[in-house]
Protein backbone atom coordinates (compact mmCIF):
# COMPACT_ATOMS: atom_id res chain seq x y z
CA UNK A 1 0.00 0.00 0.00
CA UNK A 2 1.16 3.30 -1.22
CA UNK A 3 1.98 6.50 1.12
CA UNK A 4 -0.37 9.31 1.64
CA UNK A 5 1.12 12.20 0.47
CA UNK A 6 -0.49 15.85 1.48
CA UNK A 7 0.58 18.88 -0.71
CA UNK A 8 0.49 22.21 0.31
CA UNK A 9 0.67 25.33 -1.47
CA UNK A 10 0.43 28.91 -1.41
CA UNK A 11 -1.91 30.97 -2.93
CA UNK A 12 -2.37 34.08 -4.75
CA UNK A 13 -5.57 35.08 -1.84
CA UNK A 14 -3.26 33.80 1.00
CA UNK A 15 0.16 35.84 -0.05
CA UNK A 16 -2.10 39.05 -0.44
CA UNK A 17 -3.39 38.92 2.60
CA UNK A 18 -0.24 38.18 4.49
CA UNK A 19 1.44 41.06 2.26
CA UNK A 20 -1.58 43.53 3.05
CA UNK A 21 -0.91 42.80 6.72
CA UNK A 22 2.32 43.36 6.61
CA UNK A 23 1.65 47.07 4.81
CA UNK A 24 -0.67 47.53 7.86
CA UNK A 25 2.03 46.77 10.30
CA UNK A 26 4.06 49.42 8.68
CA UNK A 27 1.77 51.98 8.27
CA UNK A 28 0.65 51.24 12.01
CA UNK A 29 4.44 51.57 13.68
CA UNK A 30 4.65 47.97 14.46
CA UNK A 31 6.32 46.39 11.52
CA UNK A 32 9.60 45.52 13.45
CA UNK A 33 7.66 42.78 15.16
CA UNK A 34 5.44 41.68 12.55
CA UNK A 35 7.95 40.89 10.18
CA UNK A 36 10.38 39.72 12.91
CA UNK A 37 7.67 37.16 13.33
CA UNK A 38 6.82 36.55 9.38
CA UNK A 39 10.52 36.02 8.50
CA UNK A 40 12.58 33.44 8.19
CA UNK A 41 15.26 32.35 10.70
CA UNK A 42 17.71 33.27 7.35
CA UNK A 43 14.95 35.57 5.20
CA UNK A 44 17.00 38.85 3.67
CA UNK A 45 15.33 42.17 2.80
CA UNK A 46 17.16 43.17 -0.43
CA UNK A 47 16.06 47.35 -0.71
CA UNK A 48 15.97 49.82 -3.28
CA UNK A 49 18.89 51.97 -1.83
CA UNK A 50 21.21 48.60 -1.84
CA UNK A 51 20.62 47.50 1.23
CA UNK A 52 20.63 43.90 2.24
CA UNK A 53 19.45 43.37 5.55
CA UNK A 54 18.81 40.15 7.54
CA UNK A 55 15.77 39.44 10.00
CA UNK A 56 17.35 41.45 13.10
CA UNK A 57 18.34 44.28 11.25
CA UNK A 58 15.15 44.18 9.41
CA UNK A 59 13.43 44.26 12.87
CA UNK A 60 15.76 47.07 14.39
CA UNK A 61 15.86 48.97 10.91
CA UNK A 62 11.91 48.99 10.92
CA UNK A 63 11.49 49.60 15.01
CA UNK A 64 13.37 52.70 14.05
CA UNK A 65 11.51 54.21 10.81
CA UNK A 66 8.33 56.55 10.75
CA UNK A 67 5.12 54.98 9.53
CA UNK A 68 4.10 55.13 6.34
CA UNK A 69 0.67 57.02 6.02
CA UNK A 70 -0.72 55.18 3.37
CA UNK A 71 -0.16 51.94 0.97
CA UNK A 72 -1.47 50.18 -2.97
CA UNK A 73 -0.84 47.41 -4.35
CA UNK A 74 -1.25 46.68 -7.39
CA UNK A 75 -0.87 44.22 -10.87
CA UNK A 76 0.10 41.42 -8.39
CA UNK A 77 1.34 37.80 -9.99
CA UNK A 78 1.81 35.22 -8.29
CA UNK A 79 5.20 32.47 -9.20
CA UNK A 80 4.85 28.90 -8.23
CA UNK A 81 8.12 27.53 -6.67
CA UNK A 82 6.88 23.88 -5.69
CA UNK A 83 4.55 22.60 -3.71
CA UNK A 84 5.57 24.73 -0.43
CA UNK A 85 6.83 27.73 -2.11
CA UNK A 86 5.93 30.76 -3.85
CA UNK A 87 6.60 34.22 -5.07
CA UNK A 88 4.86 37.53 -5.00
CA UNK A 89 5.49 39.85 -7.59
CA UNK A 90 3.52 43.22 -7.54
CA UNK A 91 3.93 47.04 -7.81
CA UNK A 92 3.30 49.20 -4.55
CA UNK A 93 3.04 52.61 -4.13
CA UNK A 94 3.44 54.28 -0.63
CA UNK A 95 2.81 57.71 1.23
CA UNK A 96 4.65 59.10 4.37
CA UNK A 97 3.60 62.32 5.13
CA UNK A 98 4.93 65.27 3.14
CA UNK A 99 7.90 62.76 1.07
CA UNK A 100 7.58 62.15 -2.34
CA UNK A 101 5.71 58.56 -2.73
CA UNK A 102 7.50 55.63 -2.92
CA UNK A 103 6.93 53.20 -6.20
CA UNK A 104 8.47 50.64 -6.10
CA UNK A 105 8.36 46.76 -7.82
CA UNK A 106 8.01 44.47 -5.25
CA UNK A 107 9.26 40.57 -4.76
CA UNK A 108 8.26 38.33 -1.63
CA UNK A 109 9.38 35.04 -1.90
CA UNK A 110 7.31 32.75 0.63
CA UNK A 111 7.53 28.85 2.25
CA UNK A 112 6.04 27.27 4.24
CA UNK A 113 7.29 26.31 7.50
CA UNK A 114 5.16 24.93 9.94
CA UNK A 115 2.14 25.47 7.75
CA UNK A 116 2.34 28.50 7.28
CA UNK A 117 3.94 30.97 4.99
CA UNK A 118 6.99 32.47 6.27
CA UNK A 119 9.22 35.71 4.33
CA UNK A 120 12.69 33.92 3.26
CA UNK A 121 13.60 36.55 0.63
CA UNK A 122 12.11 40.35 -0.48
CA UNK A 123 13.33 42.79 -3.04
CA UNK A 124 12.36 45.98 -3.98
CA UNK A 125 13.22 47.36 -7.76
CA UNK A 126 12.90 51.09 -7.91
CA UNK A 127 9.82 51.78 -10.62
CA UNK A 128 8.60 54.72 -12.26
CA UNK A 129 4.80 56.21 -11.00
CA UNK A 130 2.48 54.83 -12.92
């Protein structure tokens, strides 16, 4: 008799909604912990400016910045990896207060650990408005 296997996988609904929280978080002050949590134990931030940060400077680098005011996302796609992993690929546009907005193309690569998705690599690729 054969094994059961069960497959998991991420989904386009599911990675929105954890990225959407996570835009909350940082519009609300408290992304240092929420993506503290969300990341992985070796998940990098690679950032416009050429930054590369890893979880605990992500934390103490966020814990530190001003909130943004407001947040889109938009033309979001979705990459299948395998069965427990997936990438996020989407434009977002951002407000903080009197700054220019921030555009920016956006890439959150997700697994799952534990059953649930977990941050292991981001990058932001500066974009024109629009």
């Amino acid at each position: 008799m054969g094994t059961l296997t069960v497959m998991s996988f991420l989904s386009m609904d599911e990675l929105l909604a954890v990225e959407h929280a996570g835009w909350r978080s940082l519009c609300e002050g408290q992304g240092g912990a929420f993506y503290g949590e969300l990341m992985t134990a070796d998940g990098l931030m690679v950032l416009v400016n050429g930054m590369v940060l890893d979880r605990e400077q992500v934390v103490e680098s966020l814990d530190q910045s001003p909130p943004w005011d407001s947040y889109e996302v938009d033309r979001p796609r979705l990459v299948s990896l395998c069965d427990e992993g997936a990438a996020l690929v989407y434009r977002a546009a951002a407000v903080r207060g009197e700054e220019e907005p921030f555009t920016a193309l956006m890439s959150s690569v997700y697994r799952l650990v534990g059953g649930r998705p977990r941050l292991a690599l981001y990058q932001q690729t500066s974009a024109p408005r629009g």
